[in-house]
N, C-alpha and C. Protein backbone atom coordinates (compact mmCIF):
# COMPACT_ATOMS: atom_id res chain seq x y z
N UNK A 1 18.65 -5.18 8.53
CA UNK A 1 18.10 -5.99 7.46
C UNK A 1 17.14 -5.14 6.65
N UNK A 2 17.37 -5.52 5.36
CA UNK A 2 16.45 -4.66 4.09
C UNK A 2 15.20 -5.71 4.08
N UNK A 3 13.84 -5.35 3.82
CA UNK A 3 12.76 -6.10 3.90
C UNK A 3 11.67 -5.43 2.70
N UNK A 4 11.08 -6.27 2.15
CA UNK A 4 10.23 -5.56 1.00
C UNK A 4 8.91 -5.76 1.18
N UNK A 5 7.40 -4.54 1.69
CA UNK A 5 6.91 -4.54 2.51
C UNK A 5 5.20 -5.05 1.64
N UNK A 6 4.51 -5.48 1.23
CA UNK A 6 3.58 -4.89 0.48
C UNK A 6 1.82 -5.67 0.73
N UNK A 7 1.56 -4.64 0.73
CA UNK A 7 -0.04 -4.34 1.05
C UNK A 7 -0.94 -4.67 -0.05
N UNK A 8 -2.06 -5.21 -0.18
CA UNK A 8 -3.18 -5.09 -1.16
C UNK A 8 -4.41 -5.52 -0.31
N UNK A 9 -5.00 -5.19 -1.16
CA UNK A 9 -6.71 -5.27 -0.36
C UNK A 9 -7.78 -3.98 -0.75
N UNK A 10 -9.01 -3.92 -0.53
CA UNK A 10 -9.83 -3.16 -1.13
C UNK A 10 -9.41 -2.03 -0.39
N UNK A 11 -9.40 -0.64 -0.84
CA UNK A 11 -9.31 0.40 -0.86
C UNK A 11 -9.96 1.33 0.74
N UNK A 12 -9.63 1.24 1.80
CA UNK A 12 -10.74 2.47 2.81
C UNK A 12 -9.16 3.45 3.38
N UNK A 13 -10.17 3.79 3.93
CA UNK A 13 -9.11 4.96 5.14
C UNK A 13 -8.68 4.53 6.47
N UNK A 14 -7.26 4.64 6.17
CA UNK A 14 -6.54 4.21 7.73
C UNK A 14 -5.51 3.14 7.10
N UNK A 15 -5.50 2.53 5.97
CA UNK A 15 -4.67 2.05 5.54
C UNK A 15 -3.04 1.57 5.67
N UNK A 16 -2.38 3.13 4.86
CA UNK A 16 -1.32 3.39 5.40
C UNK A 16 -1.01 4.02 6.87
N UNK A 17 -2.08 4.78 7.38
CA UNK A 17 -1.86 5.00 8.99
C UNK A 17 -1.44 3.91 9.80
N UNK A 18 -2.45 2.93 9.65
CA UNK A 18 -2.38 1.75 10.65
C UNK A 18 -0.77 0.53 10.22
N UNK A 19 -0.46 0.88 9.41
CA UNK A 19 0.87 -0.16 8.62
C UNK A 19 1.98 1.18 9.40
N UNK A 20 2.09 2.01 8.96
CA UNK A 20 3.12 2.98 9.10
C UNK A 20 3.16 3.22 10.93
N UNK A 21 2.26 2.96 11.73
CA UNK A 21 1.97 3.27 13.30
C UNK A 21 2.68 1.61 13.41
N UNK A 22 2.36 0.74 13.43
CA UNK A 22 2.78 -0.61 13.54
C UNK A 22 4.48 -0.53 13.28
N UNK A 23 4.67 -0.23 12.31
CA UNK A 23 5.86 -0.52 11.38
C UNK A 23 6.72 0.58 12.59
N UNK A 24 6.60 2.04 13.21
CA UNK A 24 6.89 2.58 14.04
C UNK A 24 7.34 1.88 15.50
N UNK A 25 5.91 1.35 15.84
CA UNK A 25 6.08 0.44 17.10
C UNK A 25 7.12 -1.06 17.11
N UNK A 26 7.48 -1.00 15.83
CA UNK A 26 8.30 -2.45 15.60
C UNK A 26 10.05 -1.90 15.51
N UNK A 27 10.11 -0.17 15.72
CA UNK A 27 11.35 0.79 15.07
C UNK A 27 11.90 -0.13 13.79
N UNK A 28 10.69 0.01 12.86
CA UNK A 28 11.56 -0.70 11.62
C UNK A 28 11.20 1.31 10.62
N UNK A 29 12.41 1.14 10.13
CA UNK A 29 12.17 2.77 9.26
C UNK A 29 11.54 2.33 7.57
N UNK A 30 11.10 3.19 7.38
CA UNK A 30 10.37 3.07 6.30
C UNK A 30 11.18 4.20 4.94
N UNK A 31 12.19 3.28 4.08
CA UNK A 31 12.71 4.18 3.48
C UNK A 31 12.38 4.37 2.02
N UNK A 32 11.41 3.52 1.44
CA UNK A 32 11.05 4.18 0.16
C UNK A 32 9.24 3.96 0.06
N UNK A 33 8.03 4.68 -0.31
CA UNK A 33 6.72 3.59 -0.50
C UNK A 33 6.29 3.96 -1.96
N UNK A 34 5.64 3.36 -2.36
CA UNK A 34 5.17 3.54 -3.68
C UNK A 34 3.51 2.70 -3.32
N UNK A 35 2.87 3.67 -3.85
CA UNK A 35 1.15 3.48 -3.32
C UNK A 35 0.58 3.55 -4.27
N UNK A 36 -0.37 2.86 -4.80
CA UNK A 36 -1.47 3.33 -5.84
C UNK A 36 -3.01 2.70 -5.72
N UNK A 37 -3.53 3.41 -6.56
CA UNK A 37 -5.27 2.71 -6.84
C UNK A 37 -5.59 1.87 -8.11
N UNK A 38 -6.09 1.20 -8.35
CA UNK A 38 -6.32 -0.02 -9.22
C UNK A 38 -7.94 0.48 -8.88
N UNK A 39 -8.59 1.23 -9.69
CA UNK A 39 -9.94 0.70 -9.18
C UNK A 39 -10.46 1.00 -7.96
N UNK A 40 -11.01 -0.46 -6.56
CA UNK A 40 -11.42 0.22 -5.66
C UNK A 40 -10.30 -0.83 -4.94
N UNK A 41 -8.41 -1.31 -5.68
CA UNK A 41 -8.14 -2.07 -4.92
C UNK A 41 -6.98 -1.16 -4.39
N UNK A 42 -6.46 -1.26 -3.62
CA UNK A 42 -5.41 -0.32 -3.10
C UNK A 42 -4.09 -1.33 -2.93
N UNK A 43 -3.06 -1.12 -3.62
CA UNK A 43 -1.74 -1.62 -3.63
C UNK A 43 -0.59 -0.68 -2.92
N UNK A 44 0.25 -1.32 -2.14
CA UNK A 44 1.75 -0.26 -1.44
C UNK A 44 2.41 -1.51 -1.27
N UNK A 45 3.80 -0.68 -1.84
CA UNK A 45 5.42 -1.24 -1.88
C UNK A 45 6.17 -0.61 -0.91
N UNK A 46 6.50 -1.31 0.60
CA UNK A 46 7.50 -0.45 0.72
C UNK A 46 9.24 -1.14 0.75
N UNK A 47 9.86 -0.74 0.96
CA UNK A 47 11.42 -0.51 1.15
C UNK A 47 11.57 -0.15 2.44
N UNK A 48 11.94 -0.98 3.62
CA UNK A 48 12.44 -0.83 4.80
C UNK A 48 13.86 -1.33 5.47
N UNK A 49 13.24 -1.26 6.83
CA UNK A 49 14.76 -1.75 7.43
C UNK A 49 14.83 -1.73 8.87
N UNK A 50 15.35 -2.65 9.41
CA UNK A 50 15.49 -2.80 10.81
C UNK A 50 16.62 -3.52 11.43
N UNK A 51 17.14 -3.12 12.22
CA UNK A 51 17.70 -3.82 13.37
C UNK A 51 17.70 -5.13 13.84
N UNK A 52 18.47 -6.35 12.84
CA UNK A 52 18.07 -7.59 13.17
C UNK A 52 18.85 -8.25 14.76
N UNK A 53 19.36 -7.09 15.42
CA UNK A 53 19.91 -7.35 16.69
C UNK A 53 18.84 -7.21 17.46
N UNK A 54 17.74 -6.62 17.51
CA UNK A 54 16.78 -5.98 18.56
C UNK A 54 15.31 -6.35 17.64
N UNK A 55 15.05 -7.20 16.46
CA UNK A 55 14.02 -7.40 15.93
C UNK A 55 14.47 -8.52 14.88
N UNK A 56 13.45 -9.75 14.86
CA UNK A 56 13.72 -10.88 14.42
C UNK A 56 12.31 -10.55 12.95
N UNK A 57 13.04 -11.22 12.46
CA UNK A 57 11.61 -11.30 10.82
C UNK A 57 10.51 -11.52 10.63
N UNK A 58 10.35 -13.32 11.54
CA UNK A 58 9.06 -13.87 12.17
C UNK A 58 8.33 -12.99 12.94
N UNK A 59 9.00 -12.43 14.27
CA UNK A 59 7.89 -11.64 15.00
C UNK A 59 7.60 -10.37 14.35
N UNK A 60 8.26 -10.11 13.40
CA UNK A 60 7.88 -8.67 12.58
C UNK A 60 6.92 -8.98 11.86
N UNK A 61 6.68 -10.19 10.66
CA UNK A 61 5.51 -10.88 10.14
C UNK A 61 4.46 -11.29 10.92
N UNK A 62 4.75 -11.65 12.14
CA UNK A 62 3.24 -11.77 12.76
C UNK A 62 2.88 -10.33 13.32
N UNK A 63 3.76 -9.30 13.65
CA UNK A 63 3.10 -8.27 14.00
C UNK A 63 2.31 -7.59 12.77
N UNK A 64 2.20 -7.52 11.69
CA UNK A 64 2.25 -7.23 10.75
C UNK A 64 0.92 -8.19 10.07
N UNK A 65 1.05 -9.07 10.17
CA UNK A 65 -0.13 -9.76 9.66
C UNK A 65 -1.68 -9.29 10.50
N UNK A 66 -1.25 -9.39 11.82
CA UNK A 66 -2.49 -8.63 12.81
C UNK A 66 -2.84 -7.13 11.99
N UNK A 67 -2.14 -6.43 11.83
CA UNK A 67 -2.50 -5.17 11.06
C UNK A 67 -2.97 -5.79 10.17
N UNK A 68 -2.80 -6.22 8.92
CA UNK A 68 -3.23 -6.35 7.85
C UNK A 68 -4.96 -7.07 7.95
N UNK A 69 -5.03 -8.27 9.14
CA UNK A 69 -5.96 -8.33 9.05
C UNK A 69 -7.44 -7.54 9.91
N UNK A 70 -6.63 -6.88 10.68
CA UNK A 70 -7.47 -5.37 11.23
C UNK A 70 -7.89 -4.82 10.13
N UNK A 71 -7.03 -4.52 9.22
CA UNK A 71 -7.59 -3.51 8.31
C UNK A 71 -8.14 -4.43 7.11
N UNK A 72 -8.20 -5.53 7.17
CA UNK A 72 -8.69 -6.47 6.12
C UNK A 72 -8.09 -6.25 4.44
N UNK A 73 -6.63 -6.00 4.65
CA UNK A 73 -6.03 -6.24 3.27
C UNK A 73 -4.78 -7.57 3.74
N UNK A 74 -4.22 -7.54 2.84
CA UNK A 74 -2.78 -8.98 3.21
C UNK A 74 -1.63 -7.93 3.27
N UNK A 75 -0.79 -8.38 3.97
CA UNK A 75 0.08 -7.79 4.43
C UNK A 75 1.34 -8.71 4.30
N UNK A 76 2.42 -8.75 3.05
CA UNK A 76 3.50 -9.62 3.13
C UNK A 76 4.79 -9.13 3.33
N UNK A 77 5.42 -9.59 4.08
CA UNK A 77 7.18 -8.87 4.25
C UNK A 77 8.32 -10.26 4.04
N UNK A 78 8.97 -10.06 3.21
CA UNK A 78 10.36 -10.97 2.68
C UNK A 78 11.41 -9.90 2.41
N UNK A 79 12.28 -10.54 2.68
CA UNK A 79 13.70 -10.40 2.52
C UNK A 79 14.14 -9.49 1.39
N UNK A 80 14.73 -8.52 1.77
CA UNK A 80 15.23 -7.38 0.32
C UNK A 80 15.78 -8.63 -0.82
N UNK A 81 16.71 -9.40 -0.12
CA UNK A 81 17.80 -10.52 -0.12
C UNK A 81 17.41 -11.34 -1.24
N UNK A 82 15.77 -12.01 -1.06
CA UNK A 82 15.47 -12.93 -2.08
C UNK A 82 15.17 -12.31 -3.23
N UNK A 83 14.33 -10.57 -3.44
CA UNK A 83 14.35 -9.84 -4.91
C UNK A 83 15.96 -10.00 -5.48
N UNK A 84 16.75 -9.56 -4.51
CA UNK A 84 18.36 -9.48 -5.00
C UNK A 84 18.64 -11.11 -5.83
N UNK A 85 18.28 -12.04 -4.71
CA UNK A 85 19.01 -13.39 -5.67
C UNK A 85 17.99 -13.73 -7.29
N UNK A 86 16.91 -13.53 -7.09
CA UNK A 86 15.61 -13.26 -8.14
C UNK A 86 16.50 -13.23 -9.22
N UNK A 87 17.05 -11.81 -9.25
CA UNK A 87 17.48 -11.28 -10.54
C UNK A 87 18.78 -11.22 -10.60
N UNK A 88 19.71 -11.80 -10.39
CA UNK A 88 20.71 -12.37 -10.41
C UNK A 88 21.20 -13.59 -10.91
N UNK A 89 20.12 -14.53 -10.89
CA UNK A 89 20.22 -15.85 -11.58
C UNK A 89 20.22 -16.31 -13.04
């Protein structure tokens, strides 16, 4: 399954470490990111993918939300699937 990954929240260090170590421990691969600064807010897109035989969506979103709120930014993951129907309609 394709999943579209993305981060915001104020700007520190450990950021992408702590998302990318998680995202590892979940063996979901990380195949495209796009990162930037706004100021002091820090935004990342990623493009992933995992194994929906050996990893379900829900427990990937709650693993994932715990990171996000460790590091105190939001942390959302949906479906490659729903951008695809988005722009299709």
């Amino acid at each position: 399954m394709k999943i579209i990954l993305t981060v915001t929240g104020l700007d520190h260090t450990g950021i992408v470490g702590a998302v990318a170590t998680e995202l590892t421990r979940q063996d979901v691969n990380i195949e495209n990111v796009s990162q930037s600064l706004m100021d002091e807010y820090f935004t990342m897109i990623m493009q992933c993918s995992f194994d929906e035989n050996t990893q379900n969506l829900a427990d990937l979103q709650d693993a994932m939300k715990k990171v996000g709120e460790a590091q105190k930014v939001k942390v959302r993951i949906q479906s490659e699937d729903i951008f695809k129907a988005m722009h299709s309609l």
